[in-house]
C-alpha atoms as a PDB file:
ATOM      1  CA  UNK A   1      26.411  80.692  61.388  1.00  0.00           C
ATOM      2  CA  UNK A   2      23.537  78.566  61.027  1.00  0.00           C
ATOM      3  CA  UNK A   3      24.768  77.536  56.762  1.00  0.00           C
ATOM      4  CA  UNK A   4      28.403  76.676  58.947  1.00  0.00           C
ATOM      5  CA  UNK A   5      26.793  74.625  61.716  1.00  0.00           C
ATOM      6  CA  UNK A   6      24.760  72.755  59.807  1.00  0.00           C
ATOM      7  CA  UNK A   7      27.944  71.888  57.345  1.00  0.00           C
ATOM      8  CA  UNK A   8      30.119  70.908  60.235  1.00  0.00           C
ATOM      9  CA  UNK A   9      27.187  68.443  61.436  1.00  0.00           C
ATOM     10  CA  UNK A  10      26.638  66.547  57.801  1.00  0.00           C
ATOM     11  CA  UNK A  11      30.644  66.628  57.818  1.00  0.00           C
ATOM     12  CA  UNK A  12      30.533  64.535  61.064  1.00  0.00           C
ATOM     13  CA  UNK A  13      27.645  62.427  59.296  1.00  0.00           C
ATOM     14  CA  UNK A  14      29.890  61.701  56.164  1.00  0.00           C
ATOM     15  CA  UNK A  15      32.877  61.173  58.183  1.00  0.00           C
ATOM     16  CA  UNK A  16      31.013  58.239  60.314  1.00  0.00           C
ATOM     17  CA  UNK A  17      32.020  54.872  58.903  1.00  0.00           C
ATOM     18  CA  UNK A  18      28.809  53.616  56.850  1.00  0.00           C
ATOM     19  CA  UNK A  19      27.518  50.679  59.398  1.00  0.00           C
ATOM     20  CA  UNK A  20      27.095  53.371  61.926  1.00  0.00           C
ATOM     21  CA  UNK A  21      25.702  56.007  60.085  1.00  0.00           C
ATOM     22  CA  UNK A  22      22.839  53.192  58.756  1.00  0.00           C
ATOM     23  CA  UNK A  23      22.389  52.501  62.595  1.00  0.00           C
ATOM     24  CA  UNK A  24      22.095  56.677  63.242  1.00  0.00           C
ATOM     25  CA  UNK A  25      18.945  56.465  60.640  1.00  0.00           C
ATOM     26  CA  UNK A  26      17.692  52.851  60.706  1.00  0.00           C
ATOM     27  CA  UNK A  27      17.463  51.303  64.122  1.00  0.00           C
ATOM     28  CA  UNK A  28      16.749  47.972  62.877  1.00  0.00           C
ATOM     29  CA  UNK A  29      19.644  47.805  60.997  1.00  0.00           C
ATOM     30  CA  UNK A  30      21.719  48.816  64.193  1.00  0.00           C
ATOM     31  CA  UNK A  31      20.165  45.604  65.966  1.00  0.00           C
ATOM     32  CA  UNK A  32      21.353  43.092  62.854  1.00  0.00           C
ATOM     33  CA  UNK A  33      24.739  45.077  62.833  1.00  0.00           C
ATOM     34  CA  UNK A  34      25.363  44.043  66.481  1.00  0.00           C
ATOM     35  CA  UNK A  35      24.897  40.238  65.687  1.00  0.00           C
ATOM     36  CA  UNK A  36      22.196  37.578  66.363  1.00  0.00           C
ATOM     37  CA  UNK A  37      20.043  37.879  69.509  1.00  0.00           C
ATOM     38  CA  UNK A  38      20.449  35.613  72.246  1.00  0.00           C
ATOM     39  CA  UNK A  39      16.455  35.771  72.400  1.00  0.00           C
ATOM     40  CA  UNK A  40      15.363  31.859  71.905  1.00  0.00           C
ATOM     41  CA  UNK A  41      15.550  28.454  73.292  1.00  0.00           C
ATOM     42  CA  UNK A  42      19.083  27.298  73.838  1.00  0.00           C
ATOM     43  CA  UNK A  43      19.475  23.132  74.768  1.00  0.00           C
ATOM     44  CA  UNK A  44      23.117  22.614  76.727  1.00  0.00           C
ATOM     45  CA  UNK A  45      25.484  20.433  74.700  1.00  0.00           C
ATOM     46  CA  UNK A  46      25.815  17.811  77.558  1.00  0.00           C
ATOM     47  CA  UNK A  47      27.850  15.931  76.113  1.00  0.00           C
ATOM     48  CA  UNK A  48      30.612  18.732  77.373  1.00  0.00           C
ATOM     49  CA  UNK A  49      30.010  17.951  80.920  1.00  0.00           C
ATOM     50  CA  UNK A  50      31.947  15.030  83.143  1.00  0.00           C
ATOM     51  CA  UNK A  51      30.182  11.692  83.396  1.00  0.00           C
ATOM     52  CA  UNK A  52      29.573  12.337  86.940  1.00  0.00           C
ATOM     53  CA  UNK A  53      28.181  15.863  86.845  1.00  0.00           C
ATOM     54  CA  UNK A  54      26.247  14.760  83.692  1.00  0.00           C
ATOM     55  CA  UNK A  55      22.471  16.436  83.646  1.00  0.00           C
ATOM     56  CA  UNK A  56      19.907  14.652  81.164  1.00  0.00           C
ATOM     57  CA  UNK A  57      18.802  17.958  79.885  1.00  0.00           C
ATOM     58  CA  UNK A  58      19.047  21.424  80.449  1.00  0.00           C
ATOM     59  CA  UNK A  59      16.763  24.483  78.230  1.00  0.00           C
ATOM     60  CA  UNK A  60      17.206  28.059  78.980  1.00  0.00           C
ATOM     61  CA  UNK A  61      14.630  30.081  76.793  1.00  0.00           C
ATOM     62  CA  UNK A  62      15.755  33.983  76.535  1.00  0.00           C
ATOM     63  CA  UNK A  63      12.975  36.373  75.725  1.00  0.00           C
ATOM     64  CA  UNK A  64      12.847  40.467  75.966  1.00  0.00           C
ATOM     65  CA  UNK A  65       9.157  41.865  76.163  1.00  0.00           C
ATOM     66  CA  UNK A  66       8.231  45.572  74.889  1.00  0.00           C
ATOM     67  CA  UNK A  67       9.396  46.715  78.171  1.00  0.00           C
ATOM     68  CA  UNK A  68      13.125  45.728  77.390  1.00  0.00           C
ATOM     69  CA  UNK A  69      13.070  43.474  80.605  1.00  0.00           C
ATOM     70  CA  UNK A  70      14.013  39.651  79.756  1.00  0.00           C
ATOM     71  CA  UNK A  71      12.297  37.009  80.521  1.00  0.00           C
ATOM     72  CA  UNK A  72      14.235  33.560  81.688  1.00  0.00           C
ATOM     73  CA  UNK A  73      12.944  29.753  81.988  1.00  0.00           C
ATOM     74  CA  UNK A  74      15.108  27.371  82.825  1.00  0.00           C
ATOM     75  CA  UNK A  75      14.628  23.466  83.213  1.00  0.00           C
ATOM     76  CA  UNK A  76      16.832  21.377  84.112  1.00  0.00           C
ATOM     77  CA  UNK A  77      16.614  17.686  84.341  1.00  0.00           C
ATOM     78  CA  UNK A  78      18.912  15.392  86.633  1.00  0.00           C
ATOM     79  CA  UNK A  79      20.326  11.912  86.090  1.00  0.00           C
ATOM     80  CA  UNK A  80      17.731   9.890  87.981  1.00  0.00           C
ATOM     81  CA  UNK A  81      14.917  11.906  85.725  1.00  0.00           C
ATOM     82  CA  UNK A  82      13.725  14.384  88.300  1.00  0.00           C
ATOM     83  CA  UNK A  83      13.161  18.510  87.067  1.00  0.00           C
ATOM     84  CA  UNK A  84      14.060  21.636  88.561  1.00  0.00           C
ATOM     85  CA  UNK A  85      12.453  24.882  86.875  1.00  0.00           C
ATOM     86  CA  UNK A  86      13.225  28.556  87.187  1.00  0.00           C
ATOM     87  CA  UNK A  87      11.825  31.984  86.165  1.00  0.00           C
ATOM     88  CA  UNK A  88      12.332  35.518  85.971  1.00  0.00           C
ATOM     89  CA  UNK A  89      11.507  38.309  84.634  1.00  0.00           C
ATOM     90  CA  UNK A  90      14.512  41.278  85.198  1.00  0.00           C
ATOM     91  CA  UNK A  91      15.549  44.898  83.356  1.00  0.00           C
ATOM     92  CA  UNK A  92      19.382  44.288  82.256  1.00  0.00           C
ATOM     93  CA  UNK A  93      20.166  47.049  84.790  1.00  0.00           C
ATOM     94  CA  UNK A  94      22.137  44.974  87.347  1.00  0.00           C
ATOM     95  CA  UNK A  95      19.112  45.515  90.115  1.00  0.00           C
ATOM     96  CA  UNK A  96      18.284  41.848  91.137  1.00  0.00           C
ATOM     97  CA  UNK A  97      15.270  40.138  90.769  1.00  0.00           C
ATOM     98  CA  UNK A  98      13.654  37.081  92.415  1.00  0.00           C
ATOM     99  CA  UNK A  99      13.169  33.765  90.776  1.00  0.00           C
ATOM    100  CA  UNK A 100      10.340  31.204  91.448  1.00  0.00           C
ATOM    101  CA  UNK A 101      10.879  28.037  91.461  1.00  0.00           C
ATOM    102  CA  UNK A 102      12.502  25.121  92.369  1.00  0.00           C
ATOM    103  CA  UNK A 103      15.943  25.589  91.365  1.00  0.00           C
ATOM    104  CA  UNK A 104      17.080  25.652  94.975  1.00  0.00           C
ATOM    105  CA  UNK A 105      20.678  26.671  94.285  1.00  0.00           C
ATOM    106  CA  UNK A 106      19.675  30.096  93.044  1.00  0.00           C
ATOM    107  CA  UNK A 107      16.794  32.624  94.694  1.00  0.00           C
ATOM    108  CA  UNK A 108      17.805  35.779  92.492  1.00  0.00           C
ATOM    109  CA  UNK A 109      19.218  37.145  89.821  1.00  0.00           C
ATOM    110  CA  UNK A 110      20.908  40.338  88.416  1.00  0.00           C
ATOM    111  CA  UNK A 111      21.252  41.051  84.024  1.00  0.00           C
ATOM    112  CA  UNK A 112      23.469  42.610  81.820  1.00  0.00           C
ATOM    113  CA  UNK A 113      23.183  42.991  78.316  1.00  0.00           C
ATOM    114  CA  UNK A 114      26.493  44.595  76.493  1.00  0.00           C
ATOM    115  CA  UNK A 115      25.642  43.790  73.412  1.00  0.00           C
ATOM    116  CA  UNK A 116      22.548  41.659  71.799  1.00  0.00           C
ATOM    117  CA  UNK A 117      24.891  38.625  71.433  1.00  0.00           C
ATOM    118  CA  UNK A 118      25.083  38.548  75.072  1.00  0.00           C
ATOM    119  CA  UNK A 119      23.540  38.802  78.207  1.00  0.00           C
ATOM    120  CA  UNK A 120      25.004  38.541  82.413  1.00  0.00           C
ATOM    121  CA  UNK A 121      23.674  36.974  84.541  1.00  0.00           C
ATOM    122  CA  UNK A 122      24.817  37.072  88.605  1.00  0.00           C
ATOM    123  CA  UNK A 123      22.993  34.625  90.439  1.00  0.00           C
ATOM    124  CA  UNK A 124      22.633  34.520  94.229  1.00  0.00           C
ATOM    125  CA  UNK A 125      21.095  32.302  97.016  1.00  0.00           C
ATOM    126  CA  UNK A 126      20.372  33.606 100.586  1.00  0.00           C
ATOM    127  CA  UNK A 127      21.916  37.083  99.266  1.00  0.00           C
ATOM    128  CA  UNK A 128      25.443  35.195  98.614  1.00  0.00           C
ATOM    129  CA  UNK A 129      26.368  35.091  95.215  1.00  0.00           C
ATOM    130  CA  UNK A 130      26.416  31.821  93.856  1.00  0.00           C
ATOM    131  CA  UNK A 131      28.127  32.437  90.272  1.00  0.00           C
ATOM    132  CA  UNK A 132      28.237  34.946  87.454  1.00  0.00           C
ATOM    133  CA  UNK A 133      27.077  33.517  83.831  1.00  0.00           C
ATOM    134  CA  UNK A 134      28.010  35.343  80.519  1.00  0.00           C
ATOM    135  CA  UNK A 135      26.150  33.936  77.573  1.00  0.00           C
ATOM    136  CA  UNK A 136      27.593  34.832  73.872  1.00  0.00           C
ATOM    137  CA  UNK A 137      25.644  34.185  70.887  1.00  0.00           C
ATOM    138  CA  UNK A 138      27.993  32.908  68.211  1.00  0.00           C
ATOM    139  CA  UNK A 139      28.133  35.011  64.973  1.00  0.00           C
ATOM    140  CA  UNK A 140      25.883  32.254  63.054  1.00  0.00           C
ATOM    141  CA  UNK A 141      23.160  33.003  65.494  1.00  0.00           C
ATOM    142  CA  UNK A 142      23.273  28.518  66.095  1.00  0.00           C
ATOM    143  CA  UNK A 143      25.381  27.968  69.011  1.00  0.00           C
ATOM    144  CA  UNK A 144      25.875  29.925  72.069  1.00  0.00           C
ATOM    145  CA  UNK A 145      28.641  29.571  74.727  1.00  0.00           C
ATOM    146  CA  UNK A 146      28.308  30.316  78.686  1.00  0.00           C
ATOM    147  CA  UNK A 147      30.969  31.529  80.554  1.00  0.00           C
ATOM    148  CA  UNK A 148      30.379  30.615  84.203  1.00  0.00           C
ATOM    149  CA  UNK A 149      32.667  32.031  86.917  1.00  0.00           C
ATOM    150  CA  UNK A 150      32.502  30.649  89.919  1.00  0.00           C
ATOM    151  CA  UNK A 151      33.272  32.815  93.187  1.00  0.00           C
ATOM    152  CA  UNK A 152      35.587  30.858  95.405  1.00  0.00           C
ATOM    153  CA  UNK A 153      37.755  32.099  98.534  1.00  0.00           C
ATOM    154  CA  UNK A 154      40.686  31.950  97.468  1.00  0.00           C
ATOM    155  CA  UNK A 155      40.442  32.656  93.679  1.00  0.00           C
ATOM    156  CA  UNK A 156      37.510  32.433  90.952  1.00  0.00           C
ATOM    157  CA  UNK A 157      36.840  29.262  88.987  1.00  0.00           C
ATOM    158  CA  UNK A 158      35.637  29.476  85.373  1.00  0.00           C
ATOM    159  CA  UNK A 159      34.768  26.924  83.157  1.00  0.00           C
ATOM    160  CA  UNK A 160      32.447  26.979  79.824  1.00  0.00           C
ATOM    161  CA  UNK A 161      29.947  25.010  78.457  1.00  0.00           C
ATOM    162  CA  UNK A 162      28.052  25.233  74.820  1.00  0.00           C
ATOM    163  CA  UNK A 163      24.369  25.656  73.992  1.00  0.00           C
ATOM    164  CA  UNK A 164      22.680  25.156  70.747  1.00  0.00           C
ATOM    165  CA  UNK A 165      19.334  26.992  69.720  1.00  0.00           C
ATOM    166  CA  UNK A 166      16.771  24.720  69.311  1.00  0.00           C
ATOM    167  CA  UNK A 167      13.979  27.497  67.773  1.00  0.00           C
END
């Protein structure tokens, strides 16, 4: 019994398609498999936003500690020059999170991480949610794009901007 169970397991191992079998025995090549990380500094492309709406910079820097929890800066500078800055530090288990700060239209947040390409983020103010980001790491690892929905009354708004990593 034991000569059949053990040929029925290394039957299942051999019938695995080879990039998952190399991510059964080498973890490291299961976290290259699933593309590049979103971990990084990421600069918004503003030149993808209307005149009017226009920031003179924005920098989100992505980084996941030991503890698999992500840590998120933000900075954001206006038109007339003045900064706003966030931070937080959250698990990507949906449980939200405070931000310091002086964002002001966002007081928590709430992550996701599907795959390591790509990380959700819900933001709220006041316990109303504000919008719901989804950031996807291009295959070359250089560009990233955010998906922002916005939650409206009647129906959500989405629109998408483009980030390029600047580490």
């Amino acid at each position: 019994m034991l000569i059949v169970t053990s040929l029925a397991g290394l039957g299942l191992v051999l019938a695995t398609p080879a990039a998952e079998r190399q991510a059964l025995f080498h973890p490291a090549a299961a976290s290259a498999a699933q593309g590049p990380s979103i971990a990084g500094h990421w600069m918004l492309d503003v030149a993808g936003i209307p005149a009017e709406e226009r920031p003179q910079r924005v920098v989100i820097a992505f980084f996941q500690g030991q503890d698999r929890r992500w840590s998120t800066a933000v900075e954001i500078v206006a038109p007339d020059g003045s900064t706003k800055q966030g931070r937080s530090i959250a698990a990507p288990d949906g449980v939200p999170v405070p931000i310091s700060g002086n964002l002001g239209f966002a007081d928590s947040v709430a992550l996701r991480q599907p795959a390591a390409n790509s990380l959700v983020m819900t933001l709220r103010l006041a316990g109303q949610p504000v919008s719901t980001r989804v950031y996807t790491v291009a295959k070359d690892g250089r560009s990233m794009t955010e998906t922002i929905v916005w939650p409206g009354a009647d129906a959500a708004k989405m629109e998408s901007t483009r980030f390029v990593r600047v580490d």
